[in-house]
PDB file of N, CA and C in Angstrom:
ATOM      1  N   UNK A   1      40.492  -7.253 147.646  1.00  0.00           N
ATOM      2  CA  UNK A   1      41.090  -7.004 146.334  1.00  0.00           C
ATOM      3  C   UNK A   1      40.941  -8.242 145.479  1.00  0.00           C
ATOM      4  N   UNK A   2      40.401  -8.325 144.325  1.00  0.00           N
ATOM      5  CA  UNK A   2      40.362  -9.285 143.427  1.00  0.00           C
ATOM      6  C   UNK A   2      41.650  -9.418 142.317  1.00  0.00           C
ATOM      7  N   UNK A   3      41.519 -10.530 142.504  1.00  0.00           N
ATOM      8  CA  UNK A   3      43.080 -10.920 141.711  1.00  0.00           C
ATOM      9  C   UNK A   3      42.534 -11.379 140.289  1.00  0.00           C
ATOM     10  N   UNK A   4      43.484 -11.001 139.635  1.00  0.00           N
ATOM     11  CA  UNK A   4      43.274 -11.527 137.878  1.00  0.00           C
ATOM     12  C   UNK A   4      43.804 -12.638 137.882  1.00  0.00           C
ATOM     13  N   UNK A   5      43.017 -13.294 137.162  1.00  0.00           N
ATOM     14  CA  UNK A   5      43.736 -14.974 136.807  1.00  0.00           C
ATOM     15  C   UNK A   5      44.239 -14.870 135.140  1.00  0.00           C
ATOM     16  N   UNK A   6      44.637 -15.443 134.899  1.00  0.00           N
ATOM     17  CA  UNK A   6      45.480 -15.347 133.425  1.00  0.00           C
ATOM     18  C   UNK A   6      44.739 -16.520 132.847  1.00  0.00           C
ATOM     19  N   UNK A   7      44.161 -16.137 131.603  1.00  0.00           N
ATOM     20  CA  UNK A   7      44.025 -17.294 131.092  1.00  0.00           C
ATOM     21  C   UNK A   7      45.127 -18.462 130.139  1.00  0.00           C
ATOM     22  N   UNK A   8      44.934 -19.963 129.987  1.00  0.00           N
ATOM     23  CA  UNK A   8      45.956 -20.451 129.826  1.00  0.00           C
ATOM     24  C   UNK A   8      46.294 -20.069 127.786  1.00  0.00           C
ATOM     25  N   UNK A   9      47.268 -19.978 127.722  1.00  0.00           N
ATOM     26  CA  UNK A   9      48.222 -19.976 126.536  1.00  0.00           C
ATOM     27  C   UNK A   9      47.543 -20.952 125.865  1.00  0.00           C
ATOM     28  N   UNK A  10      47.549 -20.218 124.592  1.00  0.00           N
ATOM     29  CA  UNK A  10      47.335 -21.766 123.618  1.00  0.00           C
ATOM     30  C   UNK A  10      48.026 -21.814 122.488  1.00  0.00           C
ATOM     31  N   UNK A  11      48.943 -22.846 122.647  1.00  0.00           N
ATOM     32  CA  UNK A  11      50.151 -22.661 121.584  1.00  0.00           C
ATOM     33  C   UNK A  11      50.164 -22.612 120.388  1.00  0.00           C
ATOM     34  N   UNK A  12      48.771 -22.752 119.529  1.00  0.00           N
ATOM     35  CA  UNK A  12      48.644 -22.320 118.167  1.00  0.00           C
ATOM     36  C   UNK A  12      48.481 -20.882 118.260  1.00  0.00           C
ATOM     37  N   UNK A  13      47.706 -20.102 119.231  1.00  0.00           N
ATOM     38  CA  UNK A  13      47.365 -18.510 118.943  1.00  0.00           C
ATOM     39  C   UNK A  13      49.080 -17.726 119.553  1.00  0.00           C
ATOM     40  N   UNK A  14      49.768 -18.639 119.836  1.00  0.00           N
ATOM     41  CA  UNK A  14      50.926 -17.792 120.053  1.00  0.00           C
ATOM     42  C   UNK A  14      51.687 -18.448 118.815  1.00  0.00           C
ATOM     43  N   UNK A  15      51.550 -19.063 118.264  1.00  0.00           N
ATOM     44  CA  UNK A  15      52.933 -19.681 116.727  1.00  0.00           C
ATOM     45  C   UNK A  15      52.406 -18.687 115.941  1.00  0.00           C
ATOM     46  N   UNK A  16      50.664 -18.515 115.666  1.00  0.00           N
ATOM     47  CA  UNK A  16      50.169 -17.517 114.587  1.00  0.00           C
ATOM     48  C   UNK A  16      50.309 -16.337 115.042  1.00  0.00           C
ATOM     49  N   UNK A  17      50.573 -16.228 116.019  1.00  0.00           N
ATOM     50  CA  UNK A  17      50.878 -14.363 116.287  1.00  0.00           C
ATOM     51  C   UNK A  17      52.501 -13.574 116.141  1.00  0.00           C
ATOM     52  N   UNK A  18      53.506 -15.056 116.482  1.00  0.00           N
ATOM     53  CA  UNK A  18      54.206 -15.142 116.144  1.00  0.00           C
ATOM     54  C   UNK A  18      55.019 -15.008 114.199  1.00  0.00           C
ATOM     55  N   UNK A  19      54.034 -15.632 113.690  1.00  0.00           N
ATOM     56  CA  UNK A  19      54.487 -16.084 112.439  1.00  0.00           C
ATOM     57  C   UNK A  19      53.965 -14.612 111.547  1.00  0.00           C
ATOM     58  N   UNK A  20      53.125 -13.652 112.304  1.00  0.00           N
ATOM     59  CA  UNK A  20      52.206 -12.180 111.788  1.00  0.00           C
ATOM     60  C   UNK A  20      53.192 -11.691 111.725  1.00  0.00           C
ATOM     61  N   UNK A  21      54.055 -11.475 113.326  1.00  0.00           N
ATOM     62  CA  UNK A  21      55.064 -10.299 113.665  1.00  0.00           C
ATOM     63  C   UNK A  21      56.258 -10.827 112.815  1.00  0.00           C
ATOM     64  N   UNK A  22      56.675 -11.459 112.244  1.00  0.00           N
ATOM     65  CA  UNK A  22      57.853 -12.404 111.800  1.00  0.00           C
ATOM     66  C   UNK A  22      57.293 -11.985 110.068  1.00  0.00           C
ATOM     67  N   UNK A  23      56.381 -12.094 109.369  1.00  0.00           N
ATOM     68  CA  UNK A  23      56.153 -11.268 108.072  1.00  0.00           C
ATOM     69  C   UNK A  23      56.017 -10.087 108.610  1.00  0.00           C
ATOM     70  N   UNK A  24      55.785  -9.530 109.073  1.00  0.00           N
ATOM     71  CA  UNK A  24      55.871  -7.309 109.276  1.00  0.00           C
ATOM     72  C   UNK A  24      56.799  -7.056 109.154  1.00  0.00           C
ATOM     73  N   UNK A  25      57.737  -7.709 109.760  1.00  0.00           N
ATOM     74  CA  UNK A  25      59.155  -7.563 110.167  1.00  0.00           C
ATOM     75  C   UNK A  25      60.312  -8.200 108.654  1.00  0.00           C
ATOM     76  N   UNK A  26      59.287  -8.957 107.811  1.00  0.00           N
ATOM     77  CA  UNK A  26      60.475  -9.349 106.388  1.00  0.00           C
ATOM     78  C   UNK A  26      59.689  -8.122 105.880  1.00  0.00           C
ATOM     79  N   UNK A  27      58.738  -7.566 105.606  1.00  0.00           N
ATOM     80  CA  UNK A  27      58.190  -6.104 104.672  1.00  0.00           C
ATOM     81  C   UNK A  27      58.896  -5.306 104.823  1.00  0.00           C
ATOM     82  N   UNK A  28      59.856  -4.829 106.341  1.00  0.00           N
ATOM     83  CA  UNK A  28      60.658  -3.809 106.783  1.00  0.00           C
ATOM     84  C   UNK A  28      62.075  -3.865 106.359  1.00  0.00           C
ATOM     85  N   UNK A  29      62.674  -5.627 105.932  1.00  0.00           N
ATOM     86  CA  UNK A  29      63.906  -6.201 106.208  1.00  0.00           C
ATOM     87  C   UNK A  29      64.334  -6.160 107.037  1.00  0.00           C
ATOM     88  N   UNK A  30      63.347  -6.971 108.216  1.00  0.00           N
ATOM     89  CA  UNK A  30      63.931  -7.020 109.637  1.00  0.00           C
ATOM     90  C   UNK A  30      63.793  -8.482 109.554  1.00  0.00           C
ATOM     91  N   UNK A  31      64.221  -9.335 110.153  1.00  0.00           N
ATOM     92  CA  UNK A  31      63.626 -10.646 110.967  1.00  0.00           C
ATOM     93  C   UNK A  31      63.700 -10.786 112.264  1.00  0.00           C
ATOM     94  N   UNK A  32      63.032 -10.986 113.005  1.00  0.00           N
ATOM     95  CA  UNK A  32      62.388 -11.139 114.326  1.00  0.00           C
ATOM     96  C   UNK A  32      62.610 -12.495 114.813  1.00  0.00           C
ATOM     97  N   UNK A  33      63.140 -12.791 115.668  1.00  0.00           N
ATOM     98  CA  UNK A  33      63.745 -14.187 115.854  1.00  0.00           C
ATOM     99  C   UNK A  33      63.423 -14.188 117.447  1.00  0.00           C
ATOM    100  N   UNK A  34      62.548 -15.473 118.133  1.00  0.00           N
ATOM    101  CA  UNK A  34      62.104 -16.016 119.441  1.00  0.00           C
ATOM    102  C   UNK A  34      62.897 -17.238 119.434  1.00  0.00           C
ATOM    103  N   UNK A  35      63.576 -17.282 120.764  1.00  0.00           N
ATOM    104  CA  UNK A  35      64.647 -18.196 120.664  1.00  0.00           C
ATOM    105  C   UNK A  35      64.078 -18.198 122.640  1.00  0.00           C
ATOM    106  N   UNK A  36      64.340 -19.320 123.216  1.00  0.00           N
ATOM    107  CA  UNK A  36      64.705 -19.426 124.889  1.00  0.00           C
ATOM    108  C   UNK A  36      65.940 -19.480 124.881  1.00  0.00           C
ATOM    109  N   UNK A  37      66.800 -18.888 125.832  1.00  0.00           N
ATOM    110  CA  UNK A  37      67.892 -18.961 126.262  1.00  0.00           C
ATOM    111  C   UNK A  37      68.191 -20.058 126.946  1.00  0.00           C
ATOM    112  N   UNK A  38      69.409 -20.848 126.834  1.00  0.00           N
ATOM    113  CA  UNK A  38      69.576 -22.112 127.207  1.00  0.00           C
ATOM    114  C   UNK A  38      69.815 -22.228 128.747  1.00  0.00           C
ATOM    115  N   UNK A  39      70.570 -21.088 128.934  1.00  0.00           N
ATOM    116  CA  UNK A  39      71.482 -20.804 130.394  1.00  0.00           C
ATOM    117  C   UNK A  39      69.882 -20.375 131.374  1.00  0.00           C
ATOM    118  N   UNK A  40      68.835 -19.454 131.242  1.00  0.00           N
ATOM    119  CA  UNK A  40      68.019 -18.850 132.036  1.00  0.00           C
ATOM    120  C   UNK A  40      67.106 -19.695 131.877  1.00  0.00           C
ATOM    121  N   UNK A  41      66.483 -19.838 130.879  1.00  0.00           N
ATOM    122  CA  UNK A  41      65.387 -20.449 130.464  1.00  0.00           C
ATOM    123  C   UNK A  41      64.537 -19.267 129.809  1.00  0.00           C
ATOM    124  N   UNK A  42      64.604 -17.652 129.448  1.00  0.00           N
ATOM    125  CA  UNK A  42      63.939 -16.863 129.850  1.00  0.00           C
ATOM    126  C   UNK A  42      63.895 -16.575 128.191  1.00  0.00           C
ATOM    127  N   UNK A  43      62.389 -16.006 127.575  1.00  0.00           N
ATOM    128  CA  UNK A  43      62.397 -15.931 126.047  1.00  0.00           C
ATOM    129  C   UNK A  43      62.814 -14.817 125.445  1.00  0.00           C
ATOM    130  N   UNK A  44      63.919 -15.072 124.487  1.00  0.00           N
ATOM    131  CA  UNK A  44      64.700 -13.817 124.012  1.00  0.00           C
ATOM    132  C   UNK A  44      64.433 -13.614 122.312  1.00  0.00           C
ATOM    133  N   UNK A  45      64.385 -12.343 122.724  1.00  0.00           N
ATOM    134  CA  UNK A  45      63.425 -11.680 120.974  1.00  0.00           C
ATOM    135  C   UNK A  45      64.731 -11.040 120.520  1.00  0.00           C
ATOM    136  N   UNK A  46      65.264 -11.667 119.143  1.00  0.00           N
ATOM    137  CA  UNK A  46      66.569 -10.409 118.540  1.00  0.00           C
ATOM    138  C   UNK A  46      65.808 -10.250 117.211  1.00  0.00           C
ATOM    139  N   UNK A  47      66.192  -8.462 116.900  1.00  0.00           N
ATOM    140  CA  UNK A  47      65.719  -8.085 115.324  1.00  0.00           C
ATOM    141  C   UNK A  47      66.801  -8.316 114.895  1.00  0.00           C
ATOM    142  N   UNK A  48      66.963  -8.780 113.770  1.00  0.00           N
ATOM    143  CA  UNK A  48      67.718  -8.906 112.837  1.00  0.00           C
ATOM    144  C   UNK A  48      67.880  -8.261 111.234  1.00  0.00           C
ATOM    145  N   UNK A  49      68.440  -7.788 110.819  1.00  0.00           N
ATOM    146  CA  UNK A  49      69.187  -7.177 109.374  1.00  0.00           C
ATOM    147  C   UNK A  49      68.546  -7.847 109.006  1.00  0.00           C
ATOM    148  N   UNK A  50      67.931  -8.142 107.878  1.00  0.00           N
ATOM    149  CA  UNK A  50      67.844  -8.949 107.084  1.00  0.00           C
ATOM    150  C   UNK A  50      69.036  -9.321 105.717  1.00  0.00           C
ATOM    151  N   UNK A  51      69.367  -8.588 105.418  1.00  0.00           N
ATOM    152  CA  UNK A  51      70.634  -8.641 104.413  1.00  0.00           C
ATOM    153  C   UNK A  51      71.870  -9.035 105.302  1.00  0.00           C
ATOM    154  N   UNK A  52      72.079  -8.326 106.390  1.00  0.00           N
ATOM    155  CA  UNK A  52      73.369  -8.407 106.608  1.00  0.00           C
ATOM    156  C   UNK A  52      73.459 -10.238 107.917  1.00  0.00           C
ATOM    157  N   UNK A  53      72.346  -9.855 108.736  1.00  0.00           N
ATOM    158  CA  UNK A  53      72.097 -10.969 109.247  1.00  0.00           C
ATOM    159  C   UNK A  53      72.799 -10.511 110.645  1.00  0.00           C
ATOM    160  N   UNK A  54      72.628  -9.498 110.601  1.00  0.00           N
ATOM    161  CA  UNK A  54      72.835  -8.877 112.239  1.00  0.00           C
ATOM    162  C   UNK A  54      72.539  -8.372 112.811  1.00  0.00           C
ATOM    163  N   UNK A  55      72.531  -8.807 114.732  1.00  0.00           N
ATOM    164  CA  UNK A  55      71.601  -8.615 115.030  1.00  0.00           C
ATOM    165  C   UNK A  55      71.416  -7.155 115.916  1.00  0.00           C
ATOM    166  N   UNK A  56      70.327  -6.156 115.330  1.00  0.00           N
ATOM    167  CA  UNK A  56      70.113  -5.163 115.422  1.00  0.00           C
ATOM    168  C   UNK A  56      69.595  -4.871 117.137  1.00  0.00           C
ATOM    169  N   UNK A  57      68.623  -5.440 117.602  1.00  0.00           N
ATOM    170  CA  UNK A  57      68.466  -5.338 118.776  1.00  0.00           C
ATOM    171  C   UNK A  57      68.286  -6.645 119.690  1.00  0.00           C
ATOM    172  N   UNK A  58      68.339  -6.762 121.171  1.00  0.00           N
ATOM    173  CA  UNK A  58      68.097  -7.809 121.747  1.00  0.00           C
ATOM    174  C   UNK A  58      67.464  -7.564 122.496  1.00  0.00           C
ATOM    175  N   UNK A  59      65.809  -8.368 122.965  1.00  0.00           N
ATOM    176  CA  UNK A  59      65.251  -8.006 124.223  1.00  0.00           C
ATOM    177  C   UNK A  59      64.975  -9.290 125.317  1.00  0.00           C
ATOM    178  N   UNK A  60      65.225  -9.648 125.764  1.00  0.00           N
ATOM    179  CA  UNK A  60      66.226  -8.460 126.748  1.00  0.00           C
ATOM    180  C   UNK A  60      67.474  -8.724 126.392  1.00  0.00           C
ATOM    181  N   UNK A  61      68.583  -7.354 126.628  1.00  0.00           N
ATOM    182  CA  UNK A  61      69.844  -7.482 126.270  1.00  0.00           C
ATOM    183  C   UNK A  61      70.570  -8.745 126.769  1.00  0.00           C
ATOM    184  N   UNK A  62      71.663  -9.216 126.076  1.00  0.00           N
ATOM    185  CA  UNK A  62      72.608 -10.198 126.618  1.00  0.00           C
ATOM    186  C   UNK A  62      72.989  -9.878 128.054  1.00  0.00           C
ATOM    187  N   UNK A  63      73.679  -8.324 128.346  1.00  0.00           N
ATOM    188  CA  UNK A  63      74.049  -8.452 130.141  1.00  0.00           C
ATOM    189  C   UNK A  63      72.684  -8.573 130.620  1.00  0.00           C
ATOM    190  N   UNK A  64      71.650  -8.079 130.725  1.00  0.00           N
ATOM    191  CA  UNK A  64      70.203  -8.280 131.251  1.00  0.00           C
ATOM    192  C   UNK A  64      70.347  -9.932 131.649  1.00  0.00           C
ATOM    193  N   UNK A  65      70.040 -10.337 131.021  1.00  0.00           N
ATOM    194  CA  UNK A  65      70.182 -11.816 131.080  1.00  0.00           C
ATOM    195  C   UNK A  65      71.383 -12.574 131.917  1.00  0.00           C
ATOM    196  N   UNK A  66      72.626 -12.393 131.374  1.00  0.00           N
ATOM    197  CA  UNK A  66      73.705 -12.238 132.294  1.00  0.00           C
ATOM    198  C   UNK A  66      73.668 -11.870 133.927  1.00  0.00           C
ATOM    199  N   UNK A  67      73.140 -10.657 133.540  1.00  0.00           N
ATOM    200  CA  UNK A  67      73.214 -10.175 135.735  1.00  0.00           C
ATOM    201  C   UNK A  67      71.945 -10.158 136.209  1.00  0.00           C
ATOM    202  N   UNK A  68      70.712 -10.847 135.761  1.00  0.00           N
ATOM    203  CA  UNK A  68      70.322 -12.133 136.199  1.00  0.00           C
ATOM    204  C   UNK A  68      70.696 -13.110 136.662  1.00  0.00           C
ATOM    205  N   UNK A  69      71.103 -13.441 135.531  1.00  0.00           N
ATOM    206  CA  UNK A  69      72.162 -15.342 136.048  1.00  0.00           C
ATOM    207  C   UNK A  69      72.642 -14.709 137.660  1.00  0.00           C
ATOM    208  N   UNK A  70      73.590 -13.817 137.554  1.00  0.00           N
ATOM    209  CA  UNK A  70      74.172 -13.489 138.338  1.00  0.00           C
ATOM    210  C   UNK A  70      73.908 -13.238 139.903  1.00  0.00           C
ATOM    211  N   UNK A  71      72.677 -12.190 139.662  1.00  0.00           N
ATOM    212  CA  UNK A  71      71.754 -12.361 140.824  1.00  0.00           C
ATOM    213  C   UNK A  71      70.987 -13.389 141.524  1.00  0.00           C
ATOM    214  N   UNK A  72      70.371 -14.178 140.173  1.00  0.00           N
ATOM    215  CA  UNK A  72      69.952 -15.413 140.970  1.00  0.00           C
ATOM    216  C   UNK A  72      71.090 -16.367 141.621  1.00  0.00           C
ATOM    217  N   UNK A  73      72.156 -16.437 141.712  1.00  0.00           N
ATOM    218  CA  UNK A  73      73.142 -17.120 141.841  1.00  0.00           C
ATOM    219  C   UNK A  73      73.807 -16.560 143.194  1.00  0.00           C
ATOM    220  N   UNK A  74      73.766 -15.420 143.329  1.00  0.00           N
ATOM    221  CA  UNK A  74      73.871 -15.015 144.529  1.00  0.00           C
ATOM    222  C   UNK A  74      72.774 -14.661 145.919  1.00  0.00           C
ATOM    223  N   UNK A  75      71.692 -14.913 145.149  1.00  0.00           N
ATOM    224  CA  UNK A  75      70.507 -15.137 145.943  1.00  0.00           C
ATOM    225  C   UNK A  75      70.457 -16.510 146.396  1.00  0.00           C
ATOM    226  N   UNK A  76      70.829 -17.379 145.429  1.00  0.00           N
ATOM    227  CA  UNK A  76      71.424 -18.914 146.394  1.00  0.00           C
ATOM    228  C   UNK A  76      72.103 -18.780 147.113  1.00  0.00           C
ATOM    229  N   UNK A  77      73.277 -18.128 147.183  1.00  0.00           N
ATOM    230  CA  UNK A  77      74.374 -18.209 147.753  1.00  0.00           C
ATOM    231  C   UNK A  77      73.768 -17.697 149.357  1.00  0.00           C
ATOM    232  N   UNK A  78      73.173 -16.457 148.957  1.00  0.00           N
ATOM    233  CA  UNK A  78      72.582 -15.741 150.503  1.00  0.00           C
ATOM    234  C   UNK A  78      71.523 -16.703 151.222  1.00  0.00           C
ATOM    235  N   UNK A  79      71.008 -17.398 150.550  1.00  0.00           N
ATOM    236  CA  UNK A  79      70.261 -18.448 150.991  1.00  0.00           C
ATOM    237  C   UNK A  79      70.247 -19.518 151.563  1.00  0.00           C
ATOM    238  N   UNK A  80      71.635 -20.096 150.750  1.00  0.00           N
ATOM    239  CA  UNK A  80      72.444 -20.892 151.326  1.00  0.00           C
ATOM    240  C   UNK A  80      73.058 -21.196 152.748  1.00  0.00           C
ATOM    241  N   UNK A  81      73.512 -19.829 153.109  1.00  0.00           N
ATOM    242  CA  UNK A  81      74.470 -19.723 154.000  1.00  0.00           C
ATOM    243  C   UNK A  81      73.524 -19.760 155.101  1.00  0.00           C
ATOM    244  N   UNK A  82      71.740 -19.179 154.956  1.00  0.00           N
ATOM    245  CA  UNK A  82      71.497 -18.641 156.198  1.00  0.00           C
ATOM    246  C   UNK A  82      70.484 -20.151 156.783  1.00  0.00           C
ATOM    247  N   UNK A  83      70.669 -20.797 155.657  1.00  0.00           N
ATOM    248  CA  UNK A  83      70.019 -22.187 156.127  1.00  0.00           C
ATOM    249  C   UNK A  83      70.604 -22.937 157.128  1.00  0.00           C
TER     250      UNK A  83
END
């Protein structure tokens, strides 16, 4: 079986692909906001209102993220113990 290799990221073709979806999204009165989460490390996309400035969707949701934390934390824990 042949494995795919990924090619590496290049951080200008992700700011400009970024900065595309981020105008589509003011034409609609949405804003699109890429933020890392401080607690996971893991990259979180919220749409946003544009007028009102709230935020319409989150991907991945806040508990998503949350019971993560959670799981990984108890996957230490199980790990822990059996060391």
């Amino acid at each position: 079986m042949v494995q795919k290799t990924e090619a590496p990221v290049d951080p200008k073709r992700v700011t400009d692909a970024t900065r595309k979806v981020e105008e589509l999204f003011q034409t609609v009165r949405r804003n699109l906001e890429f933020r890392e989460d401080p607690s996971s490390g893991r990259l979180v996309v919220s749409v946003i209102d544009a007028e009102s400035g709230e935020i319409i969707r989150q991907i991945p949701p806040e508990q998503m993220i949350r019971m993560a934390e959670h799981l990984e934390q108890m996957n230490g824990l199980l790990l822990g113990e059996r060391a």
